[in-house]
Protein backbone atom coordinates (compact mmCIF):
# COMPACT_ATOMS: atom_id res chain seq x y z
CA UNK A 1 6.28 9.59 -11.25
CA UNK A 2 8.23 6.77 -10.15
CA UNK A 3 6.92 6.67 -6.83
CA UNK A 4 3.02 6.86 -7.67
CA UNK A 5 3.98 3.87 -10.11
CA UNK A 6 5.87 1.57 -7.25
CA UNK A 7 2.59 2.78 -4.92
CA UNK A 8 -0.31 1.50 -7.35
CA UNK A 9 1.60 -1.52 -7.61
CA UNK A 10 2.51 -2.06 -4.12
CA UNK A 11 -1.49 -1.18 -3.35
CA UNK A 12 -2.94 -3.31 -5.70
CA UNK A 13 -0.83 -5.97 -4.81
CA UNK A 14 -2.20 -5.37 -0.87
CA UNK A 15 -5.51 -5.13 -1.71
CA UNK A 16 -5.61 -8.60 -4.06
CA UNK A 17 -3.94 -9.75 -0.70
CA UNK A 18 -6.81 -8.47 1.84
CA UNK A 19 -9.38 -9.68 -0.66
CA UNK A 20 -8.05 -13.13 -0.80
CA UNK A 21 -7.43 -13.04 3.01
CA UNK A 22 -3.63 -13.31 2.78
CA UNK A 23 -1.84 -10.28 4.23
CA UNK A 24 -0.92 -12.37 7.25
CA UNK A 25 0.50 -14.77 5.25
CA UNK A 26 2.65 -11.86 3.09
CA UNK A 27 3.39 -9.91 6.01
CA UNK A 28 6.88 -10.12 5.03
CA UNK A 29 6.30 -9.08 1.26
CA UNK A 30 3.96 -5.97 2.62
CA UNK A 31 7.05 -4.38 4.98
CA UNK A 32 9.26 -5.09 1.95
CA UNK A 33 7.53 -3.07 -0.51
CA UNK A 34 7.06 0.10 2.38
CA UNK A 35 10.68 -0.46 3.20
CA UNK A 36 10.78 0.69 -0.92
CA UNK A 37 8.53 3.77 -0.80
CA UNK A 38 10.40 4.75 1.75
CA UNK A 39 13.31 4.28 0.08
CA UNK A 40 12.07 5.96 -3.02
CA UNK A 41 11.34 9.43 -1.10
CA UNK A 42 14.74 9.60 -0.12
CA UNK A 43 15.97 8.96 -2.97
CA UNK A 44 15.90 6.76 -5.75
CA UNK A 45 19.33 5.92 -5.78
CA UNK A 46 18.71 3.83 -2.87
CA UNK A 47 16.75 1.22 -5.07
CA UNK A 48 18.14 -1.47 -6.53
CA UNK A 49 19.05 -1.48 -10.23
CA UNK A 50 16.66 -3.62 -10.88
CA UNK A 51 13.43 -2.16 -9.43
CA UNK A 52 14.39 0.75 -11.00
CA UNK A 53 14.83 -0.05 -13.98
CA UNK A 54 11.31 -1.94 -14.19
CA UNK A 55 10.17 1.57 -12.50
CA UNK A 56 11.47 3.39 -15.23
CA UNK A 57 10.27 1.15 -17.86
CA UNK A 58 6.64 2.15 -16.70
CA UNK A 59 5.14 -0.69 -19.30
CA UNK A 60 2.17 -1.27 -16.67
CA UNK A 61 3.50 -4.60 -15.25
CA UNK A 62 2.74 -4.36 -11.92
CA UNK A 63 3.77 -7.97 -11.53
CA UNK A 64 7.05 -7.38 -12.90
CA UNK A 65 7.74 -4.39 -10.49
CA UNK A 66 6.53 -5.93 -7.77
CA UNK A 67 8.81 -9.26 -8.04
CA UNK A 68 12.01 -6.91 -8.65
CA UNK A 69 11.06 -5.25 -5.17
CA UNK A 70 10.57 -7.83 -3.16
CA UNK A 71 13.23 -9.61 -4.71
CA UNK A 72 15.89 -7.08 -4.12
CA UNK A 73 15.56 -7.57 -0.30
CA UNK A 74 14.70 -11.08 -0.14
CA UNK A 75 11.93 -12.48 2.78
CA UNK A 76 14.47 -13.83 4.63
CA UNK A 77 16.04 -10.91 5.52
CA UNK A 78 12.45 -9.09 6.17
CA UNK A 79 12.07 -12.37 8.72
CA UNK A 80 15.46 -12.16 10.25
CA UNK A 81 14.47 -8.35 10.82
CA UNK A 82 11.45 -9.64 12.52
CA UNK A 83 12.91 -11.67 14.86
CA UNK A 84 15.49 -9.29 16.38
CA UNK A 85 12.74 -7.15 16.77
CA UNK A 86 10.43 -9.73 18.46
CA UNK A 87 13.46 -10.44 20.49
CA UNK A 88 14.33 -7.12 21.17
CA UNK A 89 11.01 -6.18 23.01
CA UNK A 90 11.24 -9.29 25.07
């Protein structure tokens, strides 16, 4: 249950993306909420508190959900990640 809920709102968030041509832009926000299903199959302990309690919650705020997921990591970290891989391959 909690995963189907953090995957409708991670899709719809990547679909209003696509539609408004941004997912290059979010790149960073897209690995950040797989990083978080991923997370979630393993187990959900490996959430933060806060994502999971807006998971739990299940009020329908996609919004909500989504900003306590991508929040948790933060984009500079996802970037930093980025790099080192960039780097690596080099």
């Amino acid at each position: 249950l909690l995963y189907d809920r953090l995957f409708n709102c991670a899709s719809q968030r990547v679909q209003k993306l696509a539609e408004a041509s941004e997912l290059g832009q979010h790149f960073t926000q897209v690995l950040g909420l797989l990083m978080r299903l991923r997370q979630l199959c393993c187990s959900a302990d490996l959430l933060p508190g806060d994502l999971l309690s807006e998971l739990r919650a299940g009020d329908g705020d996609p919004a909500r959900v989504l900003d306590a997921a991508i929040a948790a990591l933060g984009s500079e970290k996802v970037e930093g990640l980025l790099k080192n891989l960039a780097a690596a391959q080099e």
